[in-house]
Structures are given as C-alpha cells and as structure tokens.
ModelCIF file with pLDDT and N, C-alpha, C, O atoms, coordinates in Angstrom:
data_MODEL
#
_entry.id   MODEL 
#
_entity.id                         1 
_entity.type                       polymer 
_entity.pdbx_number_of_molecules   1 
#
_entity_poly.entity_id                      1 
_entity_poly.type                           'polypeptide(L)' 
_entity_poly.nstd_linkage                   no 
_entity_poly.nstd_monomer                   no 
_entity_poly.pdbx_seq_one_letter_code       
;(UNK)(UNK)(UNK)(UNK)(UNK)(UNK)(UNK)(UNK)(UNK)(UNK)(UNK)(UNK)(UNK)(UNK)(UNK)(UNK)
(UNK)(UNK)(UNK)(UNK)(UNK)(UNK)(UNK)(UNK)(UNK)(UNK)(UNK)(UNK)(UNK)(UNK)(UNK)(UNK)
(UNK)(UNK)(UNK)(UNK)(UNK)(UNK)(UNK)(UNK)(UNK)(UNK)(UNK)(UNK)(UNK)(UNK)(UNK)(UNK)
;
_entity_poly.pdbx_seq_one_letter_code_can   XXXXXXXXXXXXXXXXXXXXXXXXXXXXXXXXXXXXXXXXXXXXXXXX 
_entity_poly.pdbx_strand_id                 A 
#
loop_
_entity_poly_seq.entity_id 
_entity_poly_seq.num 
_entity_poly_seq.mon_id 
_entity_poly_seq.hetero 
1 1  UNK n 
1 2  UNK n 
1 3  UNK n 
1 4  UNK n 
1 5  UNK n 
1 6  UNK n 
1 7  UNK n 
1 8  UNK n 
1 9  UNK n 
1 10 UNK n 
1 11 UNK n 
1 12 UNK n 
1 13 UNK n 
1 14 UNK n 
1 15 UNK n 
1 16 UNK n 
1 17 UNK n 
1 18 UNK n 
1 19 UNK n 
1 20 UNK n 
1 21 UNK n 
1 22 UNK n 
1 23 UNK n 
1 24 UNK n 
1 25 UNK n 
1 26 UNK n 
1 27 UNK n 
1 28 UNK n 
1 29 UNK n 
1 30 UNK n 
1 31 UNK n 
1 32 UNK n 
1 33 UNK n 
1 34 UNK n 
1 35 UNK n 
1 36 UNK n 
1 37 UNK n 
1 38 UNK n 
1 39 UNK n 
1 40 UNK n 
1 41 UNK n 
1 42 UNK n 
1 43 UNK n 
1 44 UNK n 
1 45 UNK n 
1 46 UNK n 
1 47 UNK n 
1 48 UNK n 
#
_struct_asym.id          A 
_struct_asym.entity_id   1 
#
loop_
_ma_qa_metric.id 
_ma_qa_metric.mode 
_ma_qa_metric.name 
_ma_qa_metric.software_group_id 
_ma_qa_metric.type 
1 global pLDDT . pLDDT 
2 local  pLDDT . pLDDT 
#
_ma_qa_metric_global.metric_id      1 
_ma_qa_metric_global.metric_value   79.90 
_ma_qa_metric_global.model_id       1 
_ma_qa_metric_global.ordinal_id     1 
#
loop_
_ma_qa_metric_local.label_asym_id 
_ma_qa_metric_local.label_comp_id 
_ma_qa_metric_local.label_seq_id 
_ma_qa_metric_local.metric_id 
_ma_qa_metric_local.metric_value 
_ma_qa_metric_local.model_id 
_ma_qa_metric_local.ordinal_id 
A UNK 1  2 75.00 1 1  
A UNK 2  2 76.00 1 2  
A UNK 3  2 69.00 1 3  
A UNK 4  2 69.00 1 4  
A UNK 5  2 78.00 1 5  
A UNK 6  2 76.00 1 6  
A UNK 7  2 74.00 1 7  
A UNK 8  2 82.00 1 8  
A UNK 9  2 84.00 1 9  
A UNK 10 2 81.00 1 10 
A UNK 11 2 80.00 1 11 
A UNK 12 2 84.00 1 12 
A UNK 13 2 83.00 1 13 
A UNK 14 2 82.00 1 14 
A UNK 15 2 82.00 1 15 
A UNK 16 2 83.00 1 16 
A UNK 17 2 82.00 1 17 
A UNK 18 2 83.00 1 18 
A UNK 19 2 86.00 1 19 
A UNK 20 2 85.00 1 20 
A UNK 21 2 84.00 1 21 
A UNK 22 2 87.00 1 22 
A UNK 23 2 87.00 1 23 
A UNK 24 2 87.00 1 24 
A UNK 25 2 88.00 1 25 
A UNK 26 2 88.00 1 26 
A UNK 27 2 87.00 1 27 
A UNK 28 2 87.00 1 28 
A UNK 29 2 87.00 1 29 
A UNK 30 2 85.00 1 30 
A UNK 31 2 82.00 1 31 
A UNK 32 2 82.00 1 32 
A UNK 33 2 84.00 1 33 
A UNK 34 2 81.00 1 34 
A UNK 35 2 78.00 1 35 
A UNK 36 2 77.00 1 36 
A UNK 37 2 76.00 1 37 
A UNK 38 2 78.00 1 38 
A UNK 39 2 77.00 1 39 
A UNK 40 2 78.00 1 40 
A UNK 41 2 73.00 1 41 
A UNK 42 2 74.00 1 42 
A UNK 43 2 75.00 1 43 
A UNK 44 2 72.00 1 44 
A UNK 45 2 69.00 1 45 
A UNK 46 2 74.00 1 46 
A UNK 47 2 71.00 1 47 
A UNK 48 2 73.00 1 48 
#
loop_
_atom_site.group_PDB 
_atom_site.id 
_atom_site.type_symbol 
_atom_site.label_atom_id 
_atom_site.label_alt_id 
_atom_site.label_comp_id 
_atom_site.label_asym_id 
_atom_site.label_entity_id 
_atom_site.label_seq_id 
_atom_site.pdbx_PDB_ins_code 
_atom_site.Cartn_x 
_atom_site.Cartn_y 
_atom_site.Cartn_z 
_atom_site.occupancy 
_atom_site.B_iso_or_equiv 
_atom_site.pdbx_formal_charge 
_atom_site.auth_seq_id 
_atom_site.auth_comp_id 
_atom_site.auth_asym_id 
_atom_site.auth_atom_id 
_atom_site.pdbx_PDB_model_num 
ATOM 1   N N  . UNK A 1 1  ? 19.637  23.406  18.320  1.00 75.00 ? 1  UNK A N  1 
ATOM 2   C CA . UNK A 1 1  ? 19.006  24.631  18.837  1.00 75.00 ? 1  UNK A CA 1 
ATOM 3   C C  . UNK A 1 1  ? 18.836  25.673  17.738  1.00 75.00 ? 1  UNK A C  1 
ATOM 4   O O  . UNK A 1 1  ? 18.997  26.848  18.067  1.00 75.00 ? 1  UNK A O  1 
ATOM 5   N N  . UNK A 1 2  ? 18.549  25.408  16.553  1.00 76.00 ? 2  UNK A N  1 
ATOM 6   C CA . UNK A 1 2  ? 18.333  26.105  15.388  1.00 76.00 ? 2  UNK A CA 1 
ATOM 7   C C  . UNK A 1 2  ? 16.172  26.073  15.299  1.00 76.00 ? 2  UNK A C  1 
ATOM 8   O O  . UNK A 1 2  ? 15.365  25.156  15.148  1.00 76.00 ? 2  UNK A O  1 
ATOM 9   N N  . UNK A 1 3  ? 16.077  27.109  15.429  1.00 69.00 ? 3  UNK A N  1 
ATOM 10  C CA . UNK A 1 3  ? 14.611  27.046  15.034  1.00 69.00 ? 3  UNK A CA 1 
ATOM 11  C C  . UNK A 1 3  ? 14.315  27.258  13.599  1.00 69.00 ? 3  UNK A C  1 
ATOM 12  O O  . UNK A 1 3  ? 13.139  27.035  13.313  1.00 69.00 ? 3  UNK A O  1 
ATOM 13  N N  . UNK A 1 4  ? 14.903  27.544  12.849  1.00 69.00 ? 4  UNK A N  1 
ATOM 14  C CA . UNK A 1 4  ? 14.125  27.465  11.663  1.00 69.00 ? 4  UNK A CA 1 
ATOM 15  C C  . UNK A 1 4  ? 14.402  26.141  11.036  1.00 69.00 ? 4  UNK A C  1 
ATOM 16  O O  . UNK A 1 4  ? 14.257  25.955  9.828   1.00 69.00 ? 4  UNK A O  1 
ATOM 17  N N  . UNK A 1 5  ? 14.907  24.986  12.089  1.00 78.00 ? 5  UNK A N  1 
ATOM 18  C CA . UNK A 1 5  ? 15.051  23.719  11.403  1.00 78.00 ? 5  UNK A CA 1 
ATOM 19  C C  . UNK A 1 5  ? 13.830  22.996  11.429  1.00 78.00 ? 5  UNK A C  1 
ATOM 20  O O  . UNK A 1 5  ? 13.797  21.813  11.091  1.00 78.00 ? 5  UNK A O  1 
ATOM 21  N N  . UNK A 1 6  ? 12.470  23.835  11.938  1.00 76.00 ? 6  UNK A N  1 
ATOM 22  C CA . UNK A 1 6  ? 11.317  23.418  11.994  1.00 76.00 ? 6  UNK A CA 1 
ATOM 23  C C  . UNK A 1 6  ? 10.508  22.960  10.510  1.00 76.00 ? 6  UNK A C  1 
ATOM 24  O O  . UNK A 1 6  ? 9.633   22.169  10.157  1.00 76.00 ? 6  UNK A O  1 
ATOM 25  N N  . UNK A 1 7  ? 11.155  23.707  10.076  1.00 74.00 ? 7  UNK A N  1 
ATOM 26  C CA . UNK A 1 7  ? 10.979  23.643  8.310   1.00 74.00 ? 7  UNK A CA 1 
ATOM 27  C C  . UNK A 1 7  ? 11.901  22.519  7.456   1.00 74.00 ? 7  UNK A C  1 
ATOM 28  O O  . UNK A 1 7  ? 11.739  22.282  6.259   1.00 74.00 ? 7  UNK A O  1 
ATOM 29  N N  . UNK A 1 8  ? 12.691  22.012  8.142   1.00 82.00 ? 8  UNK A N  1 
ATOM 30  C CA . UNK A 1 8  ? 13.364  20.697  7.857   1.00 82.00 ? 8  UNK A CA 1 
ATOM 31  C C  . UNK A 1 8  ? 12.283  19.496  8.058   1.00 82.00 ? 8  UNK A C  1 
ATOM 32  O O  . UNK A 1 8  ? 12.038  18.510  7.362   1.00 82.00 ? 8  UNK A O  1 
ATOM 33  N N  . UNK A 1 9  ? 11.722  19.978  9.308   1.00 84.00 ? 9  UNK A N  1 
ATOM 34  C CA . UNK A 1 9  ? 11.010  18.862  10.063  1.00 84.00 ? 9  UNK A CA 1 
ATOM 35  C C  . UNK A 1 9  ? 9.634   18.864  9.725   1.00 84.00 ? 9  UNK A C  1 
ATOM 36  O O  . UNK A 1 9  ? 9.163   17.743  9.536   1.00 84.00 ? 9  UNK A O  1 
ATOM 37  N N  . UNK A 1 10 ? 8.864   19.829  9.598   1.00 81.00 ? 10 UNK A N  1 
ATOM 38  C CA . UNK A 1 10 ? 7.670   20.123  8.459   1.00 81.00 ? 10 UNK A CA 1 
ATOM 39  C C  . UNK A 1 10 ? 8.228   19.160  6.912   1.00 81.00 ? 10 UNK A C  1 
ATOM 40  O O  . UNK A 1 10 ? 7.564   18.336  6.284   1.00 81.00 ? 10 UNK A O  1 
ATOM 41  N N  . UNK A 1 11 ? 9.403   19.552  6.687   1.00 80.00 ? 11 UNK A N  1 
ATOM 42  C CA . UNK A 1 11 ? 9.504   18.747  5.258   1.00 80.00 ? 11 UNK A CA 1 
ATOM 43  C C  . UNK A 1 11 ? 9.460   17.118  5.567   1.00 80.00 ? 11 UNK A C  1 
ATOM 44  O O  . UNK A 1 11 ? 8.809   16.320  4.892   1.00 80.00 ? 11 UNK A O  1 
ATOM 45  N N  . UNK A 1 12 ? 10.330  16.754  6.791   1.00 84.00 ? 12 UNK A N  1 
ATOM 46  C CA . UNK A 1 12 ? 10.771  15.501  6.702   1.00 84.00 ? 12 UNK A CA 1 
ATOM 47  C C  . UNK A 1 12 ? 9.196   14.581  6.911   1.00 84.00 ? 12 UNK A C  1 
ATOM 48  O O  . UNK A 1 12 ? 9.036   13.499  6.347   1.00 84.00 ? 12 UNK A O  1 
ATOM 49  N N  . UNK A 1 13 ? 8.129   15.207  7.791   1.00 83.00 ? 13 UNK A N  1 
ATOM 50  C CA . UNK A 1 13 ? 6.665   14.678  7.866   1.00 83.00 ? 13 UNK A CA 1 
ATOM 51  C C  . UNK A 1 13 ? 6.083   14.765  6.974   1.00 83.00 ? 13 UNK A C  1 
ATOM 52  O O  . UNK A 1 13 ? 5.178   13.935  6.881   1.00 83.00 ? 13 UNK A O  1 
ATOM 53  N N  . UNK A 1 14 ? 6.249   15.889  5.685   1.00 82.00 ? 14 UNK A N  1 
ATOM 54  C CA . UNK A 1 14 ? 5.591   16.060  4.558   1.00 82.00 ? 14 UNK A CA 1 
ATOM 55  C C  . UNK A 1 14 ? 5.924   15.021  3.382   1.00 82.00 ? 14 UNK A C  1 
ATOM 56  O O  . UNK A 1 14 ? 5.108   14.547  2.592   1.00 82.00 ? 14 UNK A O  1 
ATOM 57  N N  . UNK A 1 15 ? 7.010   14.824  3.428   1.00 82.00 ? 15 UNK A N  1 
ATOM 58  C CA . UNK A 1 15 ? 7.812   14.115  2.530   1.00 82.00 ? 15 UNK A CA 1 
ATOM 59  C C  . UNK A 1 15 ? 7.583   12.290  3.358   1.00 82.00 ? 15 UNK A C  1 
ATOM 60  O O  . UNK A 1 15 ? 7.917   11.413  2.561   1.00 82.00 ? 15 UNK A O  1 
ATOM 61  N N  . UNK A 1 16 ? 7.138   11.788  4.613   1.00 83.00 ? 16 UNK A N  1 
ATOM 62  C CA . UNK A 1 16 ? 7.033   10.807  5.146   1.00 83.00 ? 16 UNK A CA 1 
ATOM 63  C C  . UNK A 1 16 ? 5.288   10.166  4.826   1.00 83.00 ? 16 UNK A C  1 
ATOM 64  O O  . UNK A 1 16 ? 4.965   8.999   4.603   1.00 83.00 ? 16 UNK A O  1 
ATOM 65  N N  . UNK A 1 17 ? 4.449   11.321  4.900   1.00 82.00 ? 17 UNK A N  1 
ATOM 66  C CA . UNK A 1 17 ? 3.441   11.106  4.437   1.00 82.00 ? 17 UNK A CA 1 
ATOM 67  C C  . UNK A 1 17 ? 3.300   11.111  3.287   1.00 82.00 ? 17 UNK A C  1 
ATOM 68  O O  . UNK A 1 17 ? 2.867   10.061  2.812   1.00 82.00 ? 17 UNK A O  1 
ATOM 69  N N  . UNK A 1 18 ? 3.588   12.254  2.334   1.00 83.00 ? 18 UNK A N  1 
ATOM 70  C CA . UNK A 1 18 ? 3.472   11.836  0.751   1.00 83.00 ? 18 UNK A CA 1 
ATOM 71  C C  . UNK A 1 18 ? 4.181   10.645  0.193   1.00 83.00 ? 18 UNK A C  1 
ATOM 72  O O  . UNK A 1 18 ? 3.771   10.199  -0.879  1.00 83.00 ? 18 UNK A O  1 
ATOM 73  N N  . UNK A 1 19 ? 5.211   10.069  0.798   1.00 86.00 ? 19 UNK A N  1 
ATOM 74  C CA . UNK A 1 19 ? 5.854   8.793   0.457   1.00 86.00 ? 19 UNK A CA 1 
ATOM 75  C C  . UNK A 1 19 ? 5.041   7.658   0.431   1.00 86.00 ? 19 UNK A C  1 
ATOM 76  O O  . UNK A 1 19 ? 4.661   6.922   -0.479  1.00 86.00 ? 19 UNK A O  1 
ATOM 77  N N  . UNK A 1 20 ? 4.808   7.694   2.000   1.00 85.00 ? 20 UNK A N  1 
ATOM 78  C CA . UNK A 1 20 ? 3.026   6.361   2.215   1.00 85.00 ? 20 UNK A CA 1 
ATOM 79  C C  . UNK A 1 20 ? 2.196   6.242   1.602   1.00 85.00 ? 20 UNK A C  1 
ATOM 80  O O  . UNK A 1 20 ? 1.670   5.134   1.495   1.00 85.00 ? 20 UNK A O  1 
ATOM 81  N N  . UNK A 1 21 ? 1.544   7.751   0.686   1.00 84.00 ? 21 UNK A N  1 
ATOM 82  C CA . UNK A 1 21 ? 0.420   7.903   0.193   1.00 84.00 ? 21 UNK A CA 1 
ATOM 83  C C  . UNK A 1 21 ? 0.810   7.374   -1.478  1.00 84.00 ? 21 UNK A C  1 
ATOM 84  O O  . UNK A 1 21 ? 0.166   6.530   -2.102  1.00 84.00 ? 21 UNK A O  1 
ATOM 85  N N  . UNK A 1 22 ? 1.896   8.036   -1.925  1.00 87.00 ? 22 UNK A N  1 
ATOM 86  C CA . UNK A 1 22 ? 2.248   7.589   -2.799  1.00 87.00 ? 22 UNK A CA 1 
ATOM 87  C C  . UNK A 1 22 ? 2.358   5.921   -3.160  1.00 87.00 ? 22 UNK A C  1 
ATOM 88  O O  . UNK A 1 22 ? 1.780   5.133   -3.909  1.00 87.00 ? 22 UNK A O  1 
ATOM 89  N N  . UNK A 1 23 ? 3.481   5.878   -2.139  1.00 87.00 ? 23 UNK A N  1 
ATOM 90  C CA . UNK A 1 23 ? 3.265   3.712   -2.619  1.00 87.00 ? 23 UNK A CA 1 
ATOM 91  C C  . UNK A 1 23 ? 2.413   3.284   -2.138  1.00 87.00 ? 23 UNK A C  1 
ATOM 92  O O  . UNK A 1 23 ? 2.472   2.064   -1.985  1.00 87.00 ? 23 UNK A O  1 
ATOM 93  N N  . UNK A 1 24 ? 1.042   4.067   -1.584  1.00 87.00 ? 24 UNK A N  1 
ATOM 94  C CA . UNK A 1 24 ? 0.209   2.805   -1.313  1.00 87.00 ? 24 UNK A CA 1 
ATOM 95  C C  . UNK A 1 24 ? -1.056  3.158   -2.417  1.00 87.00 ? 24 UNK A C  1 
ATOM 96  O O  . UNK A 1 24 ? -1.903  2.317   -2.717  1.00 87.00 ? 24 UNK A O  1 
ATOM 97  N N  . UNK A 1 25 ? -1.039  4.300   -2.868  1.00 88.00 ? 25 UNK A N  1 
ATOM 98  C CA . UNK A 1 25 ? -1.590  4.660   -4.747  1.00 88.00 ? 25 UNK A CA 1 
ATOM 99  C C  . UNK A 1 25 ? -1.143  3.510   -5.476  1.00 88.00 ? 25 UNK A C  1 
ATOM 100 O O  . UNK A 1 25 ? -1.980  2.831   -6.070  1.00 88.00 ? 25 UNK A O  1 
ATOM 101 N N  . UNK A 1 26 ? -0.079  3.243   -5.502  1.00 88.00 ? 26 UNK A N  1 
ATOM 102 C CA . UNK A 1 26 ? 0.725   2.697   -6.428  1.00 88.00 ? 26 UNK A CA 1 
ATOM 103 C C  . UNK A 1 26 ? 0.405   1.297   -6.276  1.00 88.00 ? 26 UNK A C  1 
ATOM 104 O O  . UNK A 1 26 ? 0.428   0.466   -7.184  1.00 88.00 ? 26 UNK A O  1 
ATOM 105 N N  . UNK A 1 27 ? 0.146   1.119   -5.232  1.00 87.00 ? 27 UNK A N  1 
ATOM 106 C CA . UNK A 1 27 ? 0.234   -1.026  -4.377  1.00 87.00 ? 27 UNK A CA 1 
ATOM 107 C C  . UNK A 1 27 ? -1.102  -1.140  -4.923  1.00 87.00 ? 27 UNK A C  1 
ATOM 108 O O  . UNK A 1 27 ? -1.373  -2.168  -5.544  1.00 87.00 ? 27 UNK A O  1 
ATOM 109 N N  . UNK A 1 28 ? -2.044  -0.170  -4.773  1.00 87.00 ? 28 UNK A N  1 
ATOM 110 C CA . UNK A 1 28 ? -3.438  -0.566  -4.354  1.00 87.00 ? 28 UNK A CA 1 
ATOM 111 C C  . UNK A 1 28 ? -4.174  -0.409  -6.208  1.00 87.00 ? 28 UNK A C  1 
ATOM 112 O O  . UNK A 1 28 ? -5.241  -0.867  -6.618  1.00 87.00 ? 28 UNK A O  1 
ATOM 113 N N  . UNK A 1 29 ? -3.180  0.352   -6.935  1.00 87.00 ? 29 UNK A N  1 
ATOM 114 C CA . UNK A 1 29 ? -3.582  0.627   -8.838  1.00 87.00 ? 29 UNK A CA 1 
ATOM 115 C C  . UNK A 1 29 ? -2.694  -1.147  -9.160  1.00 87.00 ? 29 UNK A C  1 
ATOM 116 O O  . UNK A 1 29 ? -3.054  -1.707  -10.195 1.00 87.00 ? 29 UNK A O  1 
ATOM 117 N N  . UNK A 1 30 ? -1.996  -1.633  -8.586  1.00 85.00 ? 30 UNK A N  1 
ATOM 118 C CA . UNK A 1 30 ? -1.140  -2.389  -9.269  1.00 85.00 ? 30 UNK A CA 1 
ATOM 119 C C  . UNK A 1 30 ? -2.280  -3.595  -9.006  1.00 85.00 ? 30 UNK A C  1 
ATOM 120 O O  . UNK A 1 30 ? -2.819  -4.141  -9.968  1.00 85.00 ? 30 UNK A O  1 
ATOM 121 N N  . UNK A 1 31 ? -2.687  -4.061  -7.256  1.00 82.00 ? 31 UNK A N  1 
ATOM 122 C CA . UNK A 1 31 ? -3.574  -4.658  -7.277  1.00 82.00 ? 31 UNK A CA 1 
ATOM 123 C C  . UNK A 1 31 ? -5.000  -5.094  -8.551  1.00 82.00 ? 31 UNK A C  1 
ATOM 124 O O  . UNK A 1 31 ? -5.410  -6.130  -9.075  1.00 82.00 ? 31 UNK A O  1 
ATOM 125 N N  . UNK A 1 32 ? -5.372  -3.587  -8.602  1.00 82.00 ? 32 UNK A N  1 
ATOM 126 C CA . UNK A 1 32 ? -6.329  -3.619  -9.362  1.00 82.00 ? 32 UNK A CA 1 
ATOM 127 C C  . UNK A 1 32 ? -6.122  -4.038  -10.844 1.00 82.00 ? 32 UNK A C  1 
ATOM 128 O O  . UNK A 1 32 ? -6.824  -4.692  -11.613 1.00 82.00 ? 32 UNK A O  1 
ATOM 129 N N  . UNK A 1 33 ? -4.997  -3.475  -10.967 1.00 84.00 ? 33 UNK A N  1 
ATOM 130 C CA . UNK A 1 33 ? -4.883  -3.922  -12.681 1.00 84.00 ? 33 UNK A CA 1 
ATOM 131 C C  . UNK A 1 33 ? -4.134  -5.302  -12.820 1.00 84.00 ? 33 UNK A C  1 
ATOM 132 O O  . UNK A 1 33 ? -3.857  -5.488  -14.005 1.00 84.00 ? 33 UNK A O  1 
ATOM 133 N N  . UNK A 1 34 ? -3.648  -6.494  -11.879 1.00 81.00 ? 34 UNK A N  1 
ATOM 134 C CA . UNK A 1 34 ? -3.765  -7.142  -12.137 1.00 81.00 ? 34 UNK A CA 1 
ATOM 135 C C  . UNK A 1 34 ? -4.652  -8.601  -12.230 1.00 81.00 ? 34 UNK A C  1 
ATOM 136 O O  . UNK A 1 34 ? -4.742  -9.640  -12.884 1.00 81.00 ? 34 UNK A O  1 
ATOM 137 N N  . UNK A 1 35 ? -5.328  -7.754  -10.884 1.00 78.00 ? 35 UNK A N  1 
ATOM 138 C CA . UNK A 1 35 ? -6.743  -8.709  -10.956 1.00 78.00 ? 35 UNK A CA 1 
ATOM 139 C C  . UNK A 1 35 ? -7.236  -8.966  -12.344 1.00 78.00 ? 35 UNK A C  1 
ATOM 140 O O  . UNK A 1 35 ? -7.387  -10.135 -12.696 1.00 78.00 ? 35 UNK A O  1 
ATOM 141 N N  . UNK A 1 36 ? -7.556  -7.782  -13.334 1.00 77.00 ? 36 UNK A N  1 
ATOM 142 C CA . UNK A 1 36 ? -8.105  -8.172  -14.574 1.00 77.00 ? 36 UNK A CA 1 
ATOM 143 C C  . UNK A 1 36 ? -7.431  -8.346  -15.841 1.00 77.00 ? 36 UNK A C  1 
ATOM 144 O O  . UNK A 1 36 ? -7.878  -8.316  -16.988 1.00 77.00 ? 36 UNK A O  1 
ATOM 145 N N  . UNK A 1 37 ? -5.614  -8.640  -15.152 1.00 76.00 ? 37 UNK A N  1 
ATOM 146 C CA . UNK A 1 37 ? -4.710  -8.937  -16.408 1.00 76.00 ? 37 UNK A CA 1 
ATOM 147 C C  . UNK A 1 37 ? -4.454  -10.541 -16.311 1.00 76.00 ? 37 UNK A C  1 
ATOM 148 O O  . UNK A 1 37 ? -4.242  -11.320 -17.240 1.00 76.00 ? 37 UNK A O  1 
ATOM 149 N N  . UNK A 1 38 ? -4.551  -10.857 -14.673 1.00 78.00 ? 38 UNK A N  1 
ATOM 150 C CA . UNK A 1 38 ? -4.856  -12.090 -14.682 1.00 78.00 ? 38 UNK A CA 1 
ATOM 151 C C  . UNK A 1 38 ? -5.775  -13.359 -15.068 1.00 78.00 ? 38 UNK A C  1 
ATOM 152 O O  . UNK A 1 38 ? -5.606  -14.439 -15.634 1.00 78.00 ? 38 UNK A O  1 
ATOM 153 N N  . UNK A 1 39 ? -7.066  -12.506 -14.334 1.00 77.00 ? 39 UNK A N  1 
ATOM 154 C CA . UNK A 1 39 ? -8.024  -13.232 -13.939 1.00 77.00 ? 39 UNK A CA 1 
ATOM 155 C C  . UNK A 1 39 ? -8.304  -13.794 -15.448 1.00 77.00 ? 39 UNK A C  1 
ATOM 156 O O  . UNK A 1 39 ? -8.359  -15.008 -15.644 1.00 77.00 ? 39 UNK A O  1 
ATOM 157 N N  . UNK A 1 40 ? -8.468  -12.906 -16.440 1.00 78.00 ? 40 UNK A N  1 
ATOM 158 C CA . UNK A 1 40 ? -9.103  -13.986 -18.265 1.00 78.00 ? 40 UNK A CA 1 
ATOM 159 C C  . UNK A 1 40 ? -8.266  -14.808 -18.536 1.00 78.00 ? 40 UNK A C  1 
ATOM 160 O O  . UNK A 1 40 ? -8.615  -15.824 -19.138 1.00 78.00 ? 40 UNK A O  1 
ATOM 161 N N  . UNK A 1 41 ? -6.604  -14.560 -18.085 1.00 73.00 ? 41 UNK A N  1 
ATOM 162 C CA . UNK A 1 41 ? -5.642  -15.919 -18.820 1.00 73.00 ? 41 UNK A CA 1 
ATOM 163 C C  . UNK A 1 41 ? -6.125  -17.064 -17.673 1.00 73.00 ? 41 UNK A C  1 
ATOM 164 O O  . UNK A 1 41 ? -6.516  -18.167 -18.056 1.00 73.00 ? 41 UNK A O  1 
ATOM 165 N N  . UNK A 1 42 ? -6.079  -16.788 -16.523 1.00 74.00 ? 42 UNK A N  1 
ATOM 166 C CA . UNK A 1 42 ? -6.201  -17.986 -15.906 1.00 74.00 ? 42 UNK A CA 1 
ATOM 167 C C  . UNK A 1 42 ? -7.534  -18.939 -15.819 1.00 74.00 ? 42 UNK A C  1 
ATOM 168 O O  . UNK A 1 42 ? -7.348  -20.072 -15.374 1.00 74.00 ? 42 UNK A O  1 
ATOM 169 N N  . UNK A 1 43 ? -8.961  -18.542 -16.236 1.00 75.00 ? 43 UNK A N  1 
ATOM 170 C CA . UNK A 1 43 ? -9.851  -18.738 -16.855 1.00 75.00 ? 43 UNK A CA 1 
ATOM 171 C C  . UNK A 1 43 ? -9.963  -19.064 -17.895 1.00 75.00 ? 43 UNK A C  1 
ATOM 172 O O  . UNK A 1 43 ? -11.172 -19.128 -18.117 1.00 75.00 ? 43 UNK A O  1 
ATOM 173 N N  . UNK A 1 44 ? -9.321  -19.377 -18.885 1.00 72.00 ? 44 UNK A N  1 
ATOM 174 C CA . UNK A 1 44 ? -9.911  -18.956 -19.979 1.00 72.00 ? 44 UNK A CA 1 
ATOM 175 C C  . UNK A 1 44 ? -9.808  -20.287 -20.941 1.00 72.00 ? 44 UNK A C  1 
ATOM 176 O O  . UNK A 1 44 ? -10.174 -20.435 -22.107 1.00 72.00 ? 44 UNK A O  1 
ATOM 177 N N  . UNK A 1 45 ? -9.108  -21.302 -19.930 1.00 69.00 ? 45 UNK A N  1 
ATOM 178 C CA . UNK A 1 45 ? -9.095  -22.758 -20.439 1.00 69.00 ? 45 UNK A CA 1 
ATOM 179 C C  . UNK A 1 45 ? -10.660 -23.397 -20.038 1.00 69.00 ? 45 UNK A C  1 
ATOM 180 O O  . UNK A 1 45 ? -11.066 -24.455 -20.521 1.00 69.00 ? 45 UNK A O  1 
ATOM 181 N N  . UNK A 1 46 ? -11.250 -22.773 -19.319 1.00 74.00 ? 46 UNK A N  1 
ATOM 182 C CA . UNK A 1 46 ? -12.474 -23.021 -18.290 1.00 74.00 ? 46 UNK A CA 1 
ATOM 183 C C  . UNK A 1 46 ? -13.668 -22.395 -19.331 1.00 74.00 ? 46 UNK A C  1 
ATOM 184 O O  . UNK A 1 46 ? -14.558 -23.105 -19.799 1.00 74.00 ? 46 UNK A O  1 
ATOM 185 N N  . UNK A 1 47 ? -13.552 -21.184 -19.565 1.00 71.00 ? 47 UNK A N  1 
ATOM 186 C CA . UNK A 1 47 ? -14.213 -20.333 -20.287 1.00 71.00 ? 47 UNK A CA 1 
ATOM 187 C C  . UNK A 1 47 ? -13.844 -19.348 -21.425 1.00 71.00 ? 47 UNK A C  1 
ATOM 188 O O  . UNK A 1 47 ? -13.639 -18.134 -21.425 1.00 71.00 ? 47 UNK A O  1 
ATOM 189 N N  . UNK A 1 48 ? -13.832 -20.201 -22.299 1.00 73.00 ? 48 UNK A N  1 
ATOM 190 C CA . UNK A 1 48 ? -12.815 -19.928 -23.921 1.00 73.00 ? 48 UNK A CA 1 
ATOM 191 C C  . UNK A 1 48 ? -13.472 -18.533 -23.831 1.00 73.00 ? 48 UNK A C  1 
ATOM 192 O O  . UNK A 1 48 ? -13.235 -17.683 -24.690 1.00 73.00 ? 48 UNK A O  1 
#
C-alpha cells in the first residue's frame, strides 16, 4: 500500500522491455553477421 512504488513498477516494465529489445538487437546483429562469416568458408571449396 505504498504509492510511490509505482515508480518501482514503471522501472520494473521499463527495464522488462529494454531487456527484450536489447537481446533481441543483439540475436538478430549476431544472426546477421554470421550469415556472412559463415557462408564464404563453407563455400568456398565449391567456389575458390
């Protein structure tokens, strides 16, 4: 019964969404950069 714990709870949604947004920046840059760290070694017996 504390109201200014609304500002706990503003943080704890702020901090729940920037978390998601964050690792899924992170999932979706990692994706990308290994598509093209992969893709020439595993080719490249195919296409010197």
């Amino acid at each position: 019964s504390d109201p200014t714990k609304l500002l706990d709870v503003v943080q704890v949604g702020k901090q729940l969404l920037v978390t998601r947004g964050a690792l899924t920046t992170f999932s979706i840059a990692n994706d990308v950069a290994k598509y093209f760290a992969i893709l020439p070694a595993l080719f490249i017996g195919i296409y010197p």
